[in-house]
Protein backbone atom coordinates (compact mmCIF):
# COMPACT_ATOMS: atom_id res chain seq x y z
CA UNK A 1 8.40 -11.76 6.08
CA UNK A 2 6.47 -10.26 2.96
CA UNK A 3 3.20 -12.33 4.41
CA UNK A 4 3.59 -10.79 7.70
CA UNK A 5 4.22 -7.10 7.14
CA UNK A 6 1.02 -7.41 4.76
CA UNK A 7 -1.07 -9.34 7.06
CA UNK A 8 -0.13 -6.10 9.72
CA UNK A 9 -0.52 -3.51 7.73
CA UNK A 10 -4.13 -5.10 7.03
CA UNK A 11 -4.83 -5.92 10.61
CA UNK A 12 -4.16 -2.07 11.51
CA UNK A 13 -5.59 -0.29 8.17
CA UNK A 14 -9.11 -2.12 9.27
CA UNK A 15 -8.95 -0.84 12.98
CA UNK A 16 -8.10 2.44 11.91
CA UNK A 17 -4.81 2.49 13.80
CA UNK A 18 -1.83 4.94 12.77
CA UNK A 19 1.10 2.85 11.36
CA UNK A 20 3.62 4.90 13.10
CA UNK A 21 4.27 7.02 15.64
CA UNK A 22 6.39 10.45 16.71
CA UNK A 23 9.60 7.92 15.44
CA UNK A 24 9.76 4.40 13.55
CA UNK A 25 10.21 2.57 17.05
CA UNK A 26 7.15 3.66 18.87
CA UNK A 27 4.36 2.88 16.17
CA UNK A 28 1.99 0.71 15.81
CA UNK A 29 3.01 -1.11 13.00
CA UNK A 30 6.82 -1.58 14.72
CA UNK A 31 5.06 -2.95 17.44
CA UNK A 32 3.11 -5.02 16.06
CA UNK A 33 5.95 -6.98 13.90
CA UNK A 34 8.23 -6.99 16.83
CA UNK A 35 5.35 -8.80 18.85
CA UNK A 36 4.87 -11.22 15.67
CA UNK A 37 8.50 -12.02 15.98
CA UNK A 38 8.27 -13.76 19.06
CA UNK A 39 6.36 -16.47 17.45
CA UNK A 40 8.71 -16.49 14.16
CA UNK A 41 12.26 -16.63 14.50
CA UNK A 42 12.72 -16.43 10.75
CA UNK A 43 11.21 -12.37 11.40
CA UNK A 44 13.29 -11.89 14.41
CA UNK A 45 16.81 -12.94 12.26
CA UNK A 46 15.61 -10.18 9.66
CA UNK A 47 14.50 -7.77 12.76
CA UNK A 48 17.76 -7.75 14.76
CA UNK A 49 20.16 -7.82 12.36
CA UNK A 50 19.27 -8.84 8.96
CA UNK A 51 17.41 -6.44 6.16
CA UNK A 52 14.45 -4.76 7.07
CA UNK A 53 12.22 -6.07 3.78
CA UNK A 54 9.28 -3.84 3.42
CA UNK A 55 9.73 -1.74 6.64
CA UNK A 56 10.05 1.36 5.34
CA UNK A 57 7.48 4.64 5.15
CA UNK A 58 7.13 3.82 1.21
CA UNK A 59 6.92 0.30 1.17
CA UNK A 60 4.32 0.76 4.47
CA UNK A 61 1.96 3.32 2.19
CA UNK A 62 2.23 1.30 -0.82
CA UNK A 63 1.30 -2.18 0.43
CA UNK A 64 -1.54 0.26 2.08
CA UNK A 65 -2.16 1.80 -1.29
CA UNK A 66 -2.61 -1.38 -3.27
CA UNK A 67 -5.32 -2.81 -0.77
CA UNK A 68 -7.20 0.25 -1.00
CA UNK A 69 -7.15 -0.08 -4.55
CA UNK A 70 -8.30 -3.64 -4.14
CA UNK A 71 -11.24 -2.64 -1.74
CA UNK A 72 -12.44 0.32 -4.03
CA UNK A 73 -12.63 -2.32 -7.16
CA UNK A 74 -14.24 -4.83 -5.51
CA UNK A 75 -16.93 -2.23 -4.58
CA UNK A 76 -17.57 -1.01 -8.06
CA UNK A 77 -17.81 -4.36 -9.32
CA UNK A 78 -20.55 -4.79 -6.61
CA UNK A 79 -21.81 -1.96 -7.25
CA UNK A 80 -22.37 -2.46 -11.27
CA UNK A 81 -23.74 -5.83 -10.65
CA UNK A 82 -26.41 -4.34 -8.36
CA UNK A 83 -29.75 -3.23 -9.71
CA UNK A 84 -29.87 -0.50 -7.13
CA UNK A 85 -27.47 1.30 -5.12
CA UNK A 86 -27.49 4.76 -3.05
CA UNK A 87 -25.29 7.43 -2.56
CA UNK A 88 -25.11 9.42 0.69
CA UNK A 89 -23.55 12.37 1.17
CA UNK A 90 -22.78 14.16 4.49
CA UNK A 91 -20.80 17.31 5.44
CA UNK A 92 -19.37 18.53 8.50
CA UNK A 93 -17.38 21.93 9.26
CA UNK A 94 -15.39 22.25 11.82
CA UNK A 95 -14.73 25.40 14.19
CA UNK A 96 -12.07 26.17 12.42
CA UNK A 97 -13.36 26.51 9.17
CA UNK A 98 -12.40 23.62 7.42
CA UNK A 99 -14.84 21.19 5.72
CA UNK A 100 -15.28 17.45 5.85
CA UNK A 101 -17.39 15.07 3.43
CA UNK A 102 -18.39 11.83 3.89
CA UNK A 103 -19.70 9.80 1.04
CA UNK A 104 -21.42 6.31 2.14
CA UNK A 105 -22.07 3.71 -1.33
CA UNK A 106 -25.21 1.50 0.19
């Protein structure tokens, strides 16, 4: 189960896809597992009536948390074993007033 709700949190963190919805049964992420379930009965026993391991909100934005982490590491590392590097920086304000920055490591 543990494989699966990482391998979907993955699959939608790198499509840029919300993990949830306006409630826990119409997102993304709920979706998704339910559609994995078809091919795994062991995640449809835990699904209909067992525990819901790692389904929650927290469990969800840690899991998504710790591969961030992992990402932003292994781009440091990259980036100290590199003889050059460059750092863009872009900004962008919105009509109402509020300011976005986008920083780009190349």
């Amino acid at each position: 189960m543990l494989q699966v709700v990482v391998t979907s949190i993955r699959l939608l963190g790198r499509q840029g896809l919300s993990f949830r919805g306006h409630d826990d049964a119409d997102g993304h992420f709920q979706n998704l597992v339910q559609l994995r379930s078809k091919d795994c009965s062991s995640i449809k026993v835990l699904l209909n009536g067992g525990r819901h391991c790692y389904m929650s909100h927290d469990s969800q934005n840690e899991l998504a948390q710790i591969m961030s982490h992992d990402i932003l590491h292994s781009v440091i590392s990259r980036m100290k074993e590199s003889v050059y590097f460059a750092v863009i920086a872009d900004e962008t304000t919105y009509t109402s007033g509020m300011l976005q920055m986008c920083i780009t490591l190349r």
